[in-house]
N, C-alpha and C. Protein backbone atom coordinates (compact mmCIF):
# COMPACT_ATOMS: atom_id res chain seq x y z
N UNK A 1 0.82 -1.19 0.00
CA UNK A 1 0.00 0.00 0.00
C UNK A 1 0.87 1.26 0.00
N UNK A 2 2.26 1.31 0.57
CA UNK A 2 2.73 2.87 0.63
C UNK A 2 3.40 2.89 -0.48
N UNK A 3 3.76 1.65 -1.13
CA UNK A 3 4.31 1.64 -2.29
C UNK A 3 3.34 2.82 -3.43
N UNK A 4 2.26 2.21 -3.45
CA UNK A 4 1.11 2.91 -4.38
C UNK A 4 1.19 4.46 -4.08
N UNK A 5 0.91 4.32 -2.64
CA UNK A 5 0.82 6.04 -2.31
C UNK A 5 2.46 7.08 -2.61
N UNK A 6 3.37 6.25 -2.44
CA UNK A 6 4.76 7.45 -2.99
C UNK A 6 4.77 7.06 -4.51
N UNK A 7 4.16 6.33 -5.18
CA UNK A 7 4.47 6.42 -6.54
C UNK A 7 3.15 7.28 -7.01
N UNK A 8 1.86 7.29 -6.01
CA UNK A 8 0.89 8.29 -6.49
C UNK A 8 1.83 10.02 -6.41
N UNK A 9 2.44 10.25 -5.62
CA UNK A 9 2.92 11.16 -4.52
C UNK A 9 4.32 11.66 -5.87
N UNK A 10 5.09 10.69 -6.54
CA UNK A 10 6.04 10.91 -7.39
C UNK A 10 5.15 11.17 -8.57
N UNK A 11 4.29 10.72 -8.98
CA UNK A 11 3.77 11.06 -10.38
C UNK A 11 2.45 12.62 -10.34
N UNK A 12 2.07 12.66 -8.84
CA UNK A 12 1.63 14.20 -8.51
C UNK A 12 2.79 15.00 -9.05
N UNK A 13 4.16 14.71 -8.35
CA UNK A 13 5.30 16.01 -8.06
C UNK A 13 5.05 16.29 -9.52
N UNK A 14 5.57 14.88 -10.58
CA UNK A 14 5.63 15.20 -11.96
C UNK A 14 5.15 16.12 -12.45
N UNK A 15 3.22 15.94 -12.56
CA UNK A 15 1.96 16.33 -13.11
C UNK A 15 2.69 18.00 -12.88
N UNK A 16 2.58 18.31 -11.63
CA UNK A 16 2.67 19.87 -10.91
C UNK A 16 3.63 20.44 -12.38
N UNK A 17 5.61 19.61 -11.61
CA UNK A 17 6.18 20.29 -12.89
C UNK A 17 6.30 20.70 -14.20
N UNK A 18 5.41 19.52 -14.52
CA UNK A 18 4.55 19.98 -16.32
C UNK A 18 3.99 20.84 -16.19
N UNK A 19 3.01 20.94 -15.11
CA UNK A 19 2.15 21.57 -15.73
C UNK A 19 2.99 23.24 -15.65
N UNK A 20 3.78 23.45 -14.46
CA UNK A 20 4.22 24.45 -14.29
C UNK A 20 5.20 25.24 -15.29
N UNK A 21 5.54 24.11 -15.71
CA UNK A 21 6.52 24.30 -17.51
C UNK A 21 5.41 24.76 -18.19
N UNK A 22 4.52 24.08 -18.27
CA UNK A 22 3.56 24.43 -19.98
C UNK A 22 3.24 25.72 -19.35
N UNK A 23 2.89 26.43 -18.15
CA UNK A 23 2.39 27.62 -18.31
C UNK A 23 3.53 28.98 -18.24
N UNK A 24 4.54 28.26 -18.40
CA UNK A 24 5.52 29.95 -18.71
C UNK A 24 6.48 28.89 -19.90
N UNK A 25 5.69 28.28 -20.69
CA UNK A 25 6.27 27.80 -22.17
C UNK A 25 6.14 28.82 -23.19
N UNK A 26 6.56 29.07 -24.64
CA UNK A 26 6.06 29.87 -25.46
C UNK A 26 5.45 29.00 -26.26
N UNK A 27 3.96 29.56 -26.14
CA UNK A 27 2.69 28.72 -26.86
C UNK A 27 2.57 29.03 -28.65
N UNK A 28 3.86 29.35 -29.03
CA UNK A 28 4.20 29.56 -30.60
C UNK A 28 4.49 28.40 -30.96
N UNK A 29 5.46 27.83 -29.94
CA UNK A 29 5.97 26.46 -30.35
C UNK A 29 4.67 25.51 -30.09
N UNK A 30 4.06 25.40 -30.47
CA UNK A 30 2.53 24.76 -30.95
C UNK A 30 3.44 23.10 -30.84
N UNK A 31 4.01 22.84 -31.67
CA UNK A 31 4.18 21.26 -31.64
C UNK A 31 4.59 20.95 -30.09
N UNK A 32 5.29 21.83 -29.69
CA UNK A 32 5.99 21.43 -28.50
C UNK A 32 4.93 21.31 -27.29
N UNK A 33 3.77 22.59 -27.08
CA UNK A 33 2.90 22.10 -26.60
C UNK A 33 2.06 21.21 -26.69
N UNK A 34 1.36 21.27 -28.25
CA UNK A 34 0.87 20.31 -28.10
C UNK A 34 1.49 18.46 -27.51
N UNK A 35 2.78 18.33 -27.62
CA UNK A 35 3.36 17.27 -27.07
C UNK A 35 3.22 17.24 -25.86
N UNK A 36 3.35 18.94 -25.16
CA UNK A 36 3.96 18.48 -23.30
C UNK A 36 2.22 17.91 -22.89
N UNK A 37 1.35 18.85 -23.84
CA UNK A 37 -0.34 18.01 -23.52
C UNK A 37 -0.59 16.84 -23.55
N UNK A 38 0.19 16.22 -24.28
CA UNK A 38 -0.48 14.93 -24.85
C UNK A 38 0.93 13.90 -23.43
N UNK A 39 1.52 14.84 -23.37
CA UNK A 39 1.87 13.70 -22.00
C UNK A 39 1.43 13.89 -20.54
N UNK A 40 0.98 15.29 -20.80
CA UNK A 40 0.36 15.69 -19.38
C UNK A 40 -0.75 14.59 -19.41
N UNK A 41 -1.59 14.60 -20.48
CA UNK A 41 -2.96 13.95 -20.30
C UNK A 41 -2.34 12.06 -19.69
N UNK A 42 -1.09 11.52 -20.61
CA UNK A 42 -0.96 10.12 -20.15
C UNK A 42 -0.65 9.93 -18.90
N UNK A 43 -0.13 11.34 -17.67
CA UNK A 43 0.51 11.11 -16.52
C UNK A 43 -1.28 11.41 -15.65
N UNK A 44 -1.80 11.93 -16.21
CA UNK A 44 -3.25 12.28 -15.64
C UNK A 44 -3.73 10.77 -15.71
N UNK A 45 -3.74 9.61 -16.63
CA UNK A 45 -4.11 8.85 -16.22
C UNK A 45 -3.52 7.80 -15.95
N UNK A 46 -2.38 8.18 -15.62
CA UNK A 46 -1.71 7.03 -14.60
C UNK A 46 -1.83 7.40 -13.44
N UNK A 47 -2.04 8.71 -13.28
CA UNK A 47 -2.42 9.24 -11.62
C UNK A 47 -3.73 8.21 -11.18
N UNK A 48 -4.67 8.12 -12.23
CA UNK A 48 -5.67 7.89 -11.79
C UNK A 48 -6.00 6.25 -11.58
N UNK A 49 -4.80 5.52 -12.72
CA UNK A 49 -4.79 4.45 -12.90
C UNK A 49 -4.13 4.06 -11.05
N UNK A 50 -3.28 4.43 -10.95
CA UNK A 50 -2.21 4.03 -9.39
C UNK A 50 -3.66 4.31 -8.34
N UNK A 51 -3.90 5.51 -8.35
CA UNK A 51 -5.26 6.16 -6.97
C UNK A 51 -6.23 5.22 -7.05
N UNK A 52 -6.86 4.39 -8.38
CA UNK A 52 -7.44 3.40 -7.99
C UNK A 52 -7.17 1.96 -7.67
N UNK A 53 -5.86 1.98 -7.48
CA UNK A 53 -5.08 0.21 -6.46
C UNK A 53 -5.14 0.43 -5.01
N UNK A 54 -5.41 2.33 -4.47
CA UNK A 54 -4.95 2.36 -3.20
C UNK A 54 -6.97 2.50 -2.62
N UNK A 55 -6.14 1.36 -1.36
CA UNK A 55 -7.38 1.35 -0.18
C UNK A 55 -7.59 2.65 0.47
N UNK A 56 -8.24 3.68 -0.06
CA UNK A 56 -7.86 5.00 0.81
C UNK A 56 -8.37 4.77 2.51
N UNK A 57 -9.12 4.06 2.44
CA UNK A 57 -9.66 3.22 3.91
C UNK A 57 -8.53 3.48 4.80
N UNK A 58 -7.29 2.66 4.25
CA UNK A 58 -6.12 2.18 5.16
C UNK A 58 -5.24 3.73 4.53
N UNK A 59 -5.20 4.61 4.16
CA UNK A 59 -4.32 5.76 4.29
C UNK A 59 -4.50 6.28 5.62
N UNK A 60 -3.50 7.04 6.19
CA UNK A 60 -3.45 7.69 7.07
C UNK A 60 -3.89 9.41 7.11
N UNK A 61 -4.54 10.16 7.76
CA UNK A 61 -5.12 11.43 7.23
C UNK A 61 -3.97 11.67 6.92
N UNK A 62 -2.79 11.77 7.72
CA UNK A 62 -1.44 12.69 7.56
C UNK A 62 -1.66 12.87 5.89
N UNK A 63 -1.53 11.11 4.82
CA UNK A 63 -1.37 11.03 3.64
C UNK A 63 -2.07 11.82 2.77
N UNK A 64 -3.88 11.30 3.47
CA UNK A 64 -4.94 11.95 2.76
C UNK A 64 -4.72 13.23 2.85
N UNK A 65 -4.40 14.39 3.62
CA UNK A 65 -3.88 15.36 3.39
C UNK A 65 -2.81 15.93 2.60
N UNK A 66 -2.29 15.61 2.72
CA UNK A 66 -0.97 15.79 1.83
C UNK A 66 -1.22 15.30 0.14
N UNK A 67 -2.13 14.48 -0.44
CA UNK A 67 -2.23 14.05 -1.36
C UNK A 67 -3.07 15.26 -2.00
N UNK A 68 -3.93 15.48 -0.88
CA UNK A 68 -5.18 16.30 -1.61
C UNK A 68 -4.72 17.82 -1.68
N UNK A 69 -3.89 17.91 -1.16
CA UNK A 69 -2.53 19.83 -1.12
C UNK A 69 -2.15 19.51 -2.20
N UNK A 70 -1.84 18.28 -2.78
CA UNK A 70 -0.96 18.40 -4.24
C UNK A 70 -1.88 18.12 -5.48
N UNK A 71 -3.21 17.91 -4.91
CA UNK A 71 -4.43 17.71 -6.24
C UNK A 71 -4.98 19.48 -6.03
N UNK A 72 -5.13 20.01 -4.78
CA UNK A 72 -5.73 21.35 -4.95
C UNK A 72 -4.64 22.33 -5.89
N UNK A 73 -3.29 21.70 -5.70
CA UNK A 73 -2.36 22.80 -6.19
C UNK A 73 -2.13 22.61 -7.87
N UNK A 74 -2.61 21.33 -8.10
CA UNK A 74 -2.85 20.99 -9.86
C UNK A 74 -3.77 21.84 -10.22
N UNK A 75 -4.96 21.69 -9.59
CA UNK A 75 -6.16 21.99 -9.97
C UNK A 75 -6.04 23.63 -10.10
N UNK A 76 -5.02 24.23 -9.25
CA UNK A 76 -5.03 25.77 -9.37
C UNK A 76 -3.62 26.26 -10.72
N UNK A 77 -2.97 25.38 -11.00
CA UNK A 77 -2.14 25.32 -12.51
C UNK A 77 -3.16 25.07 -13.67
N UNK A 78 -4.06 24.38 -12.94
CA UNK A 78 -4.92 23.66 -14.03
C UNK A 78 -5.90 24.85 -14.87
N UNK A 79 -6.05 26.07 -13.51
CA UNK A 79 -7.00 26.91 -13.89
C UNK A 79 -6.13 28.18 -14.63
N UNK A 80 -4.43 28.24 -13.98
CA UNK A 80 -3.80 29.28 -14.93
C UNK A 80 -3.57 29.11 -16.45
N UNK A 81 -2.76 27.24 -16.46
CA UNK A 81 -2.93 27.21 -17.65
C UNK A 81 -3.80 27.19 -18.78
N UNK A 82 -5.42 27.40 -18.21
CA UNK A 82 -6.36 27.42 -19.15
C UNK A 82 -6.61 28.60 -18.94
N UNK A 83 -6.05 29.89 -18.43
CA UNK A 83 -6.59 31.34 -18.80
C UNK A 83 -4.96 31.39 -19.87
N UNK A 84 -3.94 31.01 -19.46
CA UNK A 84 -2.80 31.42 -20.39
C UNK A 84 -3.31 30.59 -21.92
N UNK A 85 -3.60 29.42 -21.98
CA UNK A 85 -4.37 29.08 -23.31
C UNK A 85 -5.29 29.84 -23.84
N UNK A 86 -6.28 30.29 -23.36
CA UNK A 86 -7.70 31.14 -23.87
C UNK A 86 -7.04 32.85 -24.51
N UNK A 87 -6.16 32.88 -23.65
CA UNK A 87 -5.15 34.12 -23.96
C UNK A 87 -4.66 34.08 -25.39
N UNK A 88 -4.09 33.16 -25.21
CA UNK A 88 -3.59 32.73 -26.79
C UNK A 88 -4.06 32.39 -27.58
N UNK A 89 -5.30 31.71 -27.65
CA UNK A 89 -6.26 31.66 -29.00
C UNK A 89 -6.65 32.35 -28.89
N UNK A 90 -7.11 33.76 -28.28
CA UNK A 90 -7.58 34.98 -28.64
C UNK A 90 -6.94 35.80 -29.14
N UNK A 91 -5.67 35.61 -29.04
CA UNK A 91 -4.40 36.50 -29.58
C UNK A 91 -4.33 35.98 -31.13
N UNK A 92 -4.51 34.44 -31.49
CA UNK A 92 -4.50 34.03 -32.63
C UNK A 92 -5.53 34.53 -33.62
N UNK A 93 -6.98 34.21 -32.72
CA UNK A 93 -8.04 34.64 -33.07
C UNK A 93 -8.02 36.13 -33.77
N UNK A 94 -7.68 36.99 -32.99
CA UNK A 94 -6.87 38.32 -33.34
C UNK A 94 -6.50 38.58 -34.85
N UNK A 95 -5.61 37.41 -34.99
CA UNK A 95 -4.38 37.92 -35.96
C UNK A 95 -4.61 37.27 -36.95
N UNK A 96 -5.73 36.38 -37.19
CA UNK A 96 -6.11 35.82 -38.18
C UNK A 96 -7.27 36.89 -39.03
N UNK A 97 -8.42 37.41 -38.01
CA UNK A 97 -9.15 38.96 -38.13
C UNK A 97 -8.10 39.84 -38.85
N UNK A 98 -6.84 39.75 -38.50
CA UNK A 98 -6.42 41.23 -39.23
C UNK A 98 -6.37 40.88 -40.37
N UNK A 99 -5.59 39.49 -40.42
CA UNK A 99 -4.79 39.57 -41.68
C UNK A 99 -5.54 39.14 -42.69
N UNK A 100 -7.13 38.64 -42.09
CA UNK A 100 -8.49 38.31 -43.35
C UNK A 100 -8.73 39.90 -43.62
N UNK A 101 -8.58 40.96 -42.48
CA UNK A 101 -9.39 42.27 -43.16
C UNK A 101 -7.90 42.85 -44.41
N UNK A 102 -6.93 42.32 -43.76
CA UNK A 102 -5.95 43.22 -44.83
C UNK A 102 -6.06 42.74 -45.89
N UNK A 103 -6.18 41.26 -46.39
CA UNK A 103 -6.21 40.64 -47.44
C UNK A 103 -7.61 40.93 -48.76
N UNK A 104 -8.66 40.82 -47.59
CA UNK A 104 -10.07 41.63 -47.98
C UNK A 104 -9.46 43.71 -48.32
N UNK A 105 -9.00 43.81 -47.93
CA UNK A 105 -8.58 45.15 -47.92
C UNK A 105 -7.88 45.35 -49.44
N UNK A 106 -7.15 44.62 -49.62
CA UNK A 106 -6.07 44.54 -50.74
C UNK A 106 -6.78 44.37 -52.28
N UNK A 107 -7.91 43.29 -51.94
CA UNK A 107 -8.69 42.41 -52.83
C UNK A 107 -9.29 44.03 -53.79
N UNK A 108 -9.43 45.10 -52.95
CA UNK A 108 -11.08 45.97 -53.24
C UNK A 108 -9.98 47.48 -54.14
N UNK A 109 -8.37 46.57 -54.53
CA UNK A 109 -7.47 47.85 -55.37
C UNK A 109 -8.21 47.57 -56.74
N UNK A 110 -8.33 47.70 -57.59
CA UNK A 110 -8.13 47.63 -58.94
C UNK A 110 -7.20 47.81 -59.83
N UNK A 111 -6.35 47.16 -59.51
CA UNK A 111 -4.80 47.47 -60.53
C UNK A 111 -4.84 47.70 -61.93
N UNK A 112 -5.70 47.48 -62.47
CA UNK A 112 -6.17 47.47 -63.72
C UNK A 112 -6.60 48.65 -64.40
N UNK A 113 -7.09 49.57 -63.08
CA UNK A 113 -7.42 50.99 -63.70
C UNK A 113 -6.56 51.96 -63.50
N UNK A 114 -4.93 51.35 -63.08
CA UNK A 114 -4.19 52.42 -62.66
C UNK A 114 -3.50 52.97 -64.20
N UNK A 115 -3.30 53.96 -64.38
CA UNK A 115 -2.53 54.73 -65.73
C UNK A 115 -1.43 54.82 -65.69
């Protein structure tokens, strides 16, 4: 059983440090995030895969405490890195608007009537 709980306890620390990377990453590098996501999500369910071998019955509060400080402190990365994401597809969102109005902008010359 404590086996389960320090390997739940090592793959929390992990989760945290990702996640704490992806949110002061530069979200240009698109492949790169999208990668650190796609492993955040496989350590999310090995968290969940390990938390369901353990008898939480037989944890000790000391544990149950301490486990649940390092799920509240995901859960509050969890909420920066989805305002720093929303940030950034709005910034994209943005710059895709300009560069349809400049292109629309460009479209309305008539080169044809210049002398």
């Amino acid at each position: 059983m404590e086996k389960f709980i320090e390997l739940l306890q090592e793959y929390l620390i992990k989760a945290i440090e990702l996640t704490e990377k992806m949110i002061h990453e530069d979200y240009t590098q698109t492949e790169r995030i999208a990668l650190m996501s796609e492993n955040r999500e496989r350590l999310m369910f090995i968290i969940n895969q390990v938390a369901s071998y353990i008898v939480w019955e037989d944890v000790s509060d000391e544990n149950k405490n301490h486990l649940n400080k390092q799920i509240d402190y995901i859960k509050k990365l969890d909420e920066q890195l989805l305002v720093k994401l929303q940030q950034f597809k709005n910034e994209v969102q943005e710059e895709i608007k300009t560069t349809h109005q400049q292109k629309e902008n460009i479209k309305g010359y008539d080169l044809n009537d210049l002398k």
